[in-house]
PDB file of N, CA and C in Angstrom:
ATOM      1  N   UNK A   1     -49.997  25.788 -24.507  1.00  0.00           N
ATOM      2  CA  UNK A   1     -49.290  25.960 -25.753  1.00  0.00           C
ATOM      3  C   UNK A   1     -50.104  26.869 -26.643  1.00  0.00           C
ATOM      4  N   UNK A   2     -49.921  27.791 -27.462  1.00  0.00           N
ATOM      5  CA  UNK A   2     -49.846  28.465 -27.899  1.00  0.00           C
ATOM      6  C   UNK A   2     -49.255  28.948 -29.607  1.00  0.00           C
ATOM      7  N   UNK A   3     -49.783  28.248 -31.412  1.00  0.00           N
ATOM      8  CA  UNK A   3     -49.076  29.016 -31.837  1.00  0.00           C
ATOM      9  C   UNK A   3     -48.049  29.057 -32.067  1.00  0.00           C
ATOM     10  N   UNK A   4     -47.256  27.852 -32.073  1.00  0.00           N
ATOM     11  CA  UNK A   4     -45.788  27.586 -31.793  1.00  0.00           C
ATOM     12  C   UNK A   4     -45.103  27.819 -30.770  1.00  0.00           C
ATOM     13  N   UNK A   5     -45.465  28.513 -29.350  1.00  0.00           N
ATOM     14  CA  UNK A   5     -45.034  29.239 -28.322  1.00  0.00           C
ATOM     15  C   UNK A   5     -45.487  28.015 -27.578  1.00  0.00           C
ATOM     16  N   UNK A   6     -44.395  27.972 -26.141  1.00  0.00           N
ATOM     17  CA  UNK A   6     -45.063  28.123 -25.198  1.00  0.00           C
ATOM     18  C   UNK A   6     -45.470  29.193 -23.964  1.00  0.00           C
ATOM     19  N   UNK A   7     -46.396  28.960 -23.523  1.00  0.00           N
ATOM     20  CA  UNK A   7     -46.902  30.644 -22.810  1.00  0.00           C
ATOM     21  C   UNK A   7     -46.200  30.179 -21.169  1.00  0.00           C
ATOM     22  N   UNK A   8     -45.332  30.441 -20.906  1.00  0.00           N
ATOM     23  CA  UNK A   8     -44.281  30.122 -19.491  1.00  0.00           C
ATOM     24  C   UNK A   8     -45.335  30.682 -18.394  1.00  0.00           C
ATOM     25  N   UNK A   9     -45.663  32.561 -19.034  1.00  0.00           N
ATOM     26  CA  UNK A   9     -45.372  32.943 -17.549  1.00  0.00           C
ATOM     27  C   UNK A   9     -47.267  33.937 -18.742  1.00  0.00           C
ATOM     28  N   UNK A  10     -48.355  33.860 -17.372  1.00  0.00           N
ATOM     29  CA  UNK A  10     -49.261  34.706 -18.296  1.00  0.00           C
ATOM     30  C   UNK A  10     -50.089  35.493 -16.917  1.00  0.00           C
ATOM     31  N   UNK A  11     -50.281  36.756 -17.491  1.00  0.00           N
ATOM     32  CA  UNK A  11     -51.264  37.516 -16.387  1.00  0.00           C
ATOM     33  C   UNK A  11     -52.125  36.664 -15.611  1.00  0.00           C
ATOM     34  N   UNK A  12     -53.281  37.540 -14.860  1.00  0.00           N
ATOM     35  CA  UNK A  12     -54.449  37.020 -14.373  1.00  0.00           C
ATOM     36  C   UNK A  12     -55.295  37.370 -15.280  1.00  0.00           C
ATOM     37  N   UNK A  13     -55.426  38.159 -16.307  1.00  0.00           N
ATOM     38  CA  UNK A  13     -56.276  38.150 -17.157  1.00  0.00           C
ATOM     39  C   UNK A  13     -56.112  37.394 -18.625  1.00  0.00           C
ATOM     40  N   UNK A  14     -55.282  35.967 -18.303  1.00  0.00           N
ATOM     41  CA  UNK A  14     -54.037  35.641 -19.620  1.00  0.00           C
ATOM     42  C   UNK A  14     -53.540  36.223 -20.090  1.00  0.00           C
ATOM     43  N   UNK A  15     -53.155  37.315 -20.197  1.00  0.00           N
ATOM     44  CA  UNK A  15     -52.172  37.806 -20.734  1.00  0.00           C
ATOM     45  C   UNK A  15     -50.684  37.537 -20.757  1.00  0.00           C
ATOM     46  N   UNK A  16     -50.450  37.154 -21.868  1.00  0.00           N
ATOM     47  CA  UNK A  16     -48.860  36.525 -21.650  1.00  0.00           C
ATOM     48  C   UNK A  16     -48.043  37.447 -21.644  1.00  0.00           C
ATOM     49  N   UNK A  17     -46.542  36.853 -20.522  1.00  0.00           N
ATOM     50  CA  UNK A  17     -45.979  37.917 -20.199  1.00  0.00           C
ATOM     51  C   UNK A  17     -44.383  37.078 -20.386  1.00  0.00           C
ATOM     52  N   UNK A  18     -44.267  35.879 -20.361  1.00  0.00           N
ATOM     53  CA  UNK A  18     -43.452  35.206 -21.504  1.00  0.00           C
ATOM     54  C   UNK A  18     -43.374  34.094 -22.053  1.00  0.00           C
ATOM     55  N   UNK A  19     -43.142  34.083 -23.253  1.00  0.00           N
ATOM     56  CA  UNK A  19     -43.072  33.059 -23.939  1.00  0.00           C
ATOM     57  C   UNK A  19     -41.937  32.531 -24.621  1.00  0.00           C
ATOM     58  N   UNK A  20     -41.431  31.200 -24.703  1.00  0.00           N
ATOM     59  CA  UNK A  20     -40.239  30.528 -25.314  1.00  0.00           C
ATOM     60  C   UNK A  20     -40.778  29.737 -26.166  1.00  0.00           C
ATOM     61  N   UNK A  21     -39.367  29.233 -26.867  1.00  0.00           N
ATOM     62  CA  UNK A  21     -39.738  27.549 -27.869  1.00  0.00           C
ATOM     63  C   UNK A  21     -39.560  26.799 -27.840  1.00  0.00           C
ATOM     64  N   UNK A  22     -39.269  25.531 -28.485  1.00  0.00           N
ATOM     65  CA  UNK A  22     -39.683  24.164 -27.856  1.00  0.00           C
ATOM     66  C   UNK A  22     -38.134  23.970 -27.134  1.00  0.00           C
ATOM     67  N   UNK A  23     -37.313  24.157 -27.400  1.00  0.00           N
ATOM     68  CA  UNK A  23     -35.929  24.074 -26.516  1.00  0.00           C
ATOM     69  C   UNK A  23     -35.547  22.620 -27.691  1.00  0.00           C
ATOM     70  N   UNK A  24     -35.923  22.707 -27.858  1.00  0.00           N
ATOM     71  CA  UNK A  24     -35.100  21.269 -29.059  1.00  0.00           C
ATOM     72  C   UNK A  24     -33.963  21.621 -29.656  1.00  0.00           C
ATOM     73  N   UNK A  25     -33.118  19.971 -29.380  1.00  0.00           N
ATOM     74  CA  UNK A  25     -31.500  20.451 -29.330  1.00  0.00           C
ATOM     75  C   UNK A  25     -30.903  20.870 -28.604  1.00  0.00           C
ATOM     76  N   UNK A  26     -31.073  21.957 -27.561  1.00  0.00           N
ATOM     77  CA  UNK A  26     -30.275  22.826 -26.309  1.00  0.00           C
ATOM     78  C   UNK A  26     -30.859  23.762 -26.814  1.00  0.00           C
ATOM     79  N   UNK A  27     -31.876  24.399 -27.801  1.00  0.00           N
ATOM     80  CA  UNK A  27     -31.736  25.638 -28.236  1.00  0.00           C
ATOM     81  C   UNK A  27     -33.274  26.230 -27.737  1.00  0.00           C
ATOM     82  N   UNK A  28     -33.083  27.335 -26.649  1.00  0.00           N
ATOM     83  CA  UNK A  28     -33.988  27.746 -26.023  1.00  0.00           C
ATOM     84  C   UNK A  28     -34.161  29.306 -26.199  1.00  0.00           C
ATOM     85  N   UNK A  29     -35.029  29.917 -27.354  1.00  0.00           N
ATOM     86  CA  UNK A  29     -35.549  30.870 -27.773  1.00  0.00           C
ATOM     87  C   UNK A  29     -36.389  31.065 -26.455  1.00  0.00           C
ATOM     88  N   UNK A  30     -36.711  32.528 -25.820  1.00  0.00           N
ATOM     89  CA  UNK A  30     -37.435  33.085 -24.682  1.00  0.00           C
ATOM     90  C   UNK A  30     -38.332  34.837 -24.993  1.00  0.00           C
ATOM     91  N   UNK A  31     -39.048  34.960 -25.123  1.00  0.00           N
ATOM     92  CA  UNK A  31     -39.221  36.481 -25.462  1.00  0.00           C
ATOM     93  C   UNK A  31     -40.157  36.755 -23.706  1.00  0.00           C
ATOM     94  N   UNK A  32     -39.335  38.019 -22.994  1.00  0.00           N
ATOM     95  CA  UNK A  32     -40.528  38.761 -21.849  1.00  0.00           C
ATOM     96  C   UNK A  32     -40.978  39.740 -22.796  1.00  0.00           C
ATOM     97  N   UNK A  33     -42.680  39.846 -22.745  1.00  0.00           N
ATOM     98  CA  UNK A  33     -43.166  40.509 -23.328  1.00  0.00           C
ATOM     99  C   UNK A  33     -43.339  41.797 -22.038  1.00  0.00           C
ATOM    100  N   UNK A  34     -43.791  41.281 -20.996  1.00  0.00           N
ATOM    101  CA  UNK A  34     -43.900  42.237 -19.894  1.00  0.00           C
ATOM    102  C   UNK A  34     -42.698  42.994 -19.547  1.00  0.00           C
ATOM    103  N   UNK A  35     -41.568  43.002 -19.669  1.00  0.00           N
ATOM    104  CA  UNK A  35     -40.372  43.373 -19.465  1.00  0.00           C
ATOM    105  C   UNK A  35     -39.580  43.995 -20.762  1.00  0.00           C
ATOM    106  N   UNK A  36     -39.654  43.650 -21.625  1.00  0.00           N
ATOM    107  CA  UNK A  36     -39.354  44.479 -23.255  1.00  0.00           C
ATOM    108  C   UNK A  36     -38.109  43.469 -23.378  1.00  0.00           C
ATOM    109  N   UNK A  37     -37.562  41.938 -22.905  1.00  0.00           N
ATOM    110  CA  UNK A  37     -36.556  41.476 -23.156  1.00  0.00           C
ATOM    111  C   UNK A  37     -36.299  39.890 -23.394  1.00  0.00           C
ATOM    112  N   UNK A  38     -35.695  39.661 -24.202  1.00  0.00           N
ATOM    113  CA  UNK A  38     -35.438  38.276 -24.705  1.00  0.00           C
ATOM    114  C   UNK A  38     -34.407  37.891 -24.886  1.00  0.00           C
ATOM    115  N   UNK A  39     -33.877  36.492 -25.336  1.00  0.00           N
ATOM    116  CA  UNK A  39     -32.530  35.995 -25.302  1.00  0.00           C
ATOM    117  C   UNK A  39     -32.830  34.605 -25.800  1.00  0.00           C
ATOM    118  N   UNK A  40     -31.743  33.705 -26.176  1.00  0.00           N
ATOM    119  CA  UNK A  40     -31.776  32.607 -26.826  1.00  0.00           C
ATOM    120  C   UNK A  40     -30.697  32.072 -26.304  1.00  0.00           C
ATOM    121  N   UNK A  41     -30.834  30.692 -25.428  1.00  0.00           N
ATOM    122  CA  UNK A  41     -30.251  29.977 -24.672  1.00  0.00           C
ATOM    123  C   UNK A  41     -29.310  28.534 -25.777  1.00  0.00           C
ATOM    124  N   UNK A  42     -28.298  28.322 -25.776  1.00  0.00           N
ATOM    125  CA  UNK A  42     -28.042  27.072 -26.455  1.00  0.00           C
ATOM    126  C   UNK A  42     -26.866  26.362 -25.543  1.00  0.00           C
ATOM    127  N   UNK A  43     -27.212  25.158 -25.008  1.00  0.00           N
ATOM    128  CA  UNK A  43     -26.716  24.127 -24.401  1.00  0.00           C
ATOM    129  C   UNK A  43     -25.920  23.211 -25.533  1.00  0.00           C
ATOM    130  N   UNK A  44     -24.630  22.664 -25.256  1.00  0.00           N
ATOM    131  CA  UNK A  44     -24.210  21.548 -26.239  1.00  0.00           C
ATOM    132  C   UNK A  44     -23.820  20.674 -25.179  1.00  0.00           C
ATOM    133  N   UNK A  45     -24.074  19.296 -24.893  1.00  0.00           N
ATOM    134  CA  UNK A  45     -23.392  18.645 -24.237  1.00  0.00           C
ATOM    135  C   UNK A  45     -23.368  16.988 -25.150  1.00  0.00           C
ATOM    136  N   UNK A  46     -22.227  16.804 -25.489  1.00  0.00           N
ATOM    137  CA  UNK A  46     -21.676  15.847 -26.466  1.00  0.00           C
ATOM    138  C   UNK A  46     -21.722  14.493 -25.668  1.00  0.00           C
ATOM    139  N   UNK A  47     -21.839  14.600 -24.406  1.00  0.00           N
ATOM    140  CA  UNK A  47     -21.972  13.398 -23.416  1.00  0.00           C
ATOM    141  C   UNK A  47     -22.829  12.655 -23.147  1.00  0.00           C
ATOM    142  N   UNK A  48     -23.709  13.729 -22.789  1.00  0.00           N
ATOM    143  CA  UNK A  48     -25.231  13.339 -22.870  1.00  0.00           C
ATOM    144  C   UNK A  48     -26.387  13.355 -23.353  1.00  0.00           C
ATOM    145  N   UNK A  49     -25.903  14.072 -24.690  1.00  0.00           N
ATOM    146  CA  UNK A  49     -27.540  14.872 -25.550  1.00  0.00           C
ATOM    147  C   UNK A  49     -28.205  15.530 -25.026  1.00  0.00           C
ATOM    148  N   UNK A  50     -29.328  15.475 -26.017  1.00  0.00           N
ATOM    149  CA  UNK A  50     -29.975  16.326 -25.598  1.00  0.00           C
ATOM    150  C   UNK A  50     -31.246  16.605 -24.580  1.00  0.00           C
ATOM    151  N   UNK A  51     -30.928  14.544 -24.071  1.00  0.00           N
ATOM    152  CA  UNK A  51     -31.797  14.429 -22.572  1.00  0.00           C
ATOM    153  C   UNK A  51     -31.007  15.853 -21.634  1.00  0.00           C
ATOM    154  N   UNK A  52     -29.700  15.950 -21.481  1.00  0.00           N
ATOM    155  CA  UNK A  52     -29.495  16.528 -20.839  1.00  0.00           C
ATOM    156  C   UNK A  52     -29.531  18.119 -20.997  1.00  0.00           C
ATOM    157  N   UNK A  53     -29.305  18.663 -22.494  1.00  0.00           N
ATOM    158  CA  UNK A  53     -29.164  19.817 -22.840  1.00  0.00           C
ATOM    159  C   UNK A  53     -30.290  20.403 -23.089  1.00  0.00           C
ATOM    160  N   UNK A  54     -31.132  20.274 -22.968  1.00  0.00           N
ATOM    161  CA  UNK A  54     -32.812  20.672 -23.340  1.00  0.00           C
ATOM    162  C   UNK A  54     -33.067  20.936 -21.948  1.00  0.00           C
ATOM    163  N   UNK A  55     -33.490  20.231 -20.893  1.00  0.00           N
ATOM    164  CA  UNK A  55     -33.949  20.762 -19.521  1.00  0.00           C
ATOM    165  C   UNK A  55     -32.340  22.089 -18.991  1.00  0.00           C
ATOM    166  N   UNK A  56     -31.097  21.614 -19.343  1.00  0.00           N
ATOM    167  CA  UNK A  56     -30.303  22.648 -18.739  1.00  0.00           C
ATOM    168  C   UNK A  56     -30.882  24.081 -19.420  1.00  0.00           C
ATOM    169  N   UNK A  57     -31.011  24.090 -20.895  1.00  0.00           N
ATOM    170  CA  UNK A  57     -31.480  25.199 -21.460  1.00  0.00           C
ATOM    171  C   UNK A  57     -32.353  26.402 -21.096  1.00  0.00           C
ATOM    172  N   UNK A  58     -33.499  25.556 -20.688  1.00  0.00           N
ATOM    173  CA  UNK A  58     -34.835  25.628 -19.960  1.00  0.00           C
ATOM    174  C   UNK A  58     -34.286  26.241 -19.046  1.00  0.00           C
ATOM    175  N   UNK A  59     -33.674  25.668 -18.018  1.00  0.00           N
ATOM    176  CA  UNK A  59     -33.155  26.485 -17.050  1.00  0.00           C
ATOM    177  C   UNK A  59     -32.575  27.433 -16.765  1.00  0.00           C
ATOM    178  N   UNK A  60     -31.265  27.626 -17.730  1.00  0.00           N
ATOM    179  CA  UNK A  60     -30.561  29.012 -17.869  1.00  0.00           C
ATOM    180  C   UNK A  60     -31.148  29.709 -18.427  1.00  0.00           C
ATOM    181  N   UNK A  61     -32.275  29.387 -19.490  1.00  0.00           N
ATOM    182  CA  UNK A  61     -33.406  30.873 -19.871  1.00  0.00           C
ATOM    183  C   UNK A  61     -34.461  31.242 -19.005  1.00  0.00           C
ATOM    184  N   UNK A  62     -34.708  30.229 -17.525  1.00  0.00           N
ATOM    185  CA  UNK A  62     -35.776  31.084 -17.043  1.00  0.00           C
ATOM    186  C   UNK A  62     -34.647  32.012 -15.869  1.00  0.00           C
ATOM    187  N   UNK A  63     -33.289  31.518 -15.594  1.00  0.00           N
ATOM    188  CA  UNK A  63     -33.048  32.725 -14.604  1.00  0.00           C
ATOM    189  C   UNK A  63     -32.338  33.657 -15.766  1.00  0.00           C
ATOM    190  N   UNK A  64     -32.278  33.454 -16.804  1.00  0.00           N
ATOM    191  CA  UNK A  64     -32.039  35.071 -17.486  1.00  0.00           C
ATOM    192  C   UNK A  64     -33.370  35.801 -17.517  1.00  0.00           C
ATOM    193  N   UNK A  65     -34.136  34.985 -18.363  1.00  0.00           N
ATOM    194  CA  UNK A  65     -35.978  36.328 -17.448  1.00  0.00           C
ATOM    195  C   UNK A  65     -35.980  36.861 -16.567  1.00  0.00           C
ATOM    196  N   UNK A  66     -35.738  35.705 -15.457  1.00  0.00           N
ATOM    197  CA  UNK A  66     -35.886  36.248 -14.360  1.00  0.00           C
ATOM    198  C   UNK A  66     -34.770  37.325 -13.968  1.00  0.00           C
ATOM    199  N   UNK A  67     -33.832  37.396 -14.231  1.00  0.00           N
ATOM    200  CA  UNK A  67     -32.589  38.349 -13.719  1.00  0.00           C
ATOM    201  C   UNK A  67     -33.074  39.599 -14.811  1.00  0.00           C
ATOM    202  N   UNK A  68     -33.284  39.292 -15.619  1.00  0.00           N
ATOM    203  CA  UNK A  68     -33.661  40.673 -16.920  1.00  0.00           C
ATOM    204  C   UNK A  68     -35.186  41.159 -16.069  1.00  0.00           C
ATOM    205  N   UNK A  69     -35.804  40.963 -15.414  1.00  0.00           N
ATOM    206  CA  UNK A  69     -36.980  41.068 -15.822  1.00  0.00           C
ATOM    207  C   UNK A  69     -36.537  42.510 -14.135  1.00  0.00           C
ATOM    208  N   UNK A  70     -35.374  42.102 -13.009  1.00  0.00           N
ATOM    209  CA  UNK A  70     -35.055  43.095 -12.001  1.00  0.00           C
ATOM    210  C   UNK A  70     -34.145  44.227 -12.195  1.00  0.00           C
TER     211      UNK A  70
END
């Protein structure tokens, strides 16, 4: 952790290469610093909260990195 960040993804020399935020609520802020691209993920699920909408979040923002980053 990092600063309000967390550091996801970081060089071999630490260098961070991305970082998101806490995903609280469904709401998953992501910046690739190595890639020049970011996005902000928001999950609502009225069923299950936000046990469930916080890890889905998480998830659909690391394969948008990952798909942004090819």
């Amino acid at each position: 952790y990092g600063l309000g960040v967390w550091r996801d993804k970081v060089g071999p020399n630490d260098d961070i290469r991305v970082v998101s935020g806490s995903g609280a609520f469904g709401f998953y802020p992501w910046i690739d610093r190595q890639h020049s691209t970011y996005g902000i993920v928001a999950v609502a699920d009225l069923e299950n909260g936000s046990s469930h909408a916080v890890p889905a979040s998480q998830h659909i923002a690391e394969l948008a990195w990952t798909a942004a980053a090819h």
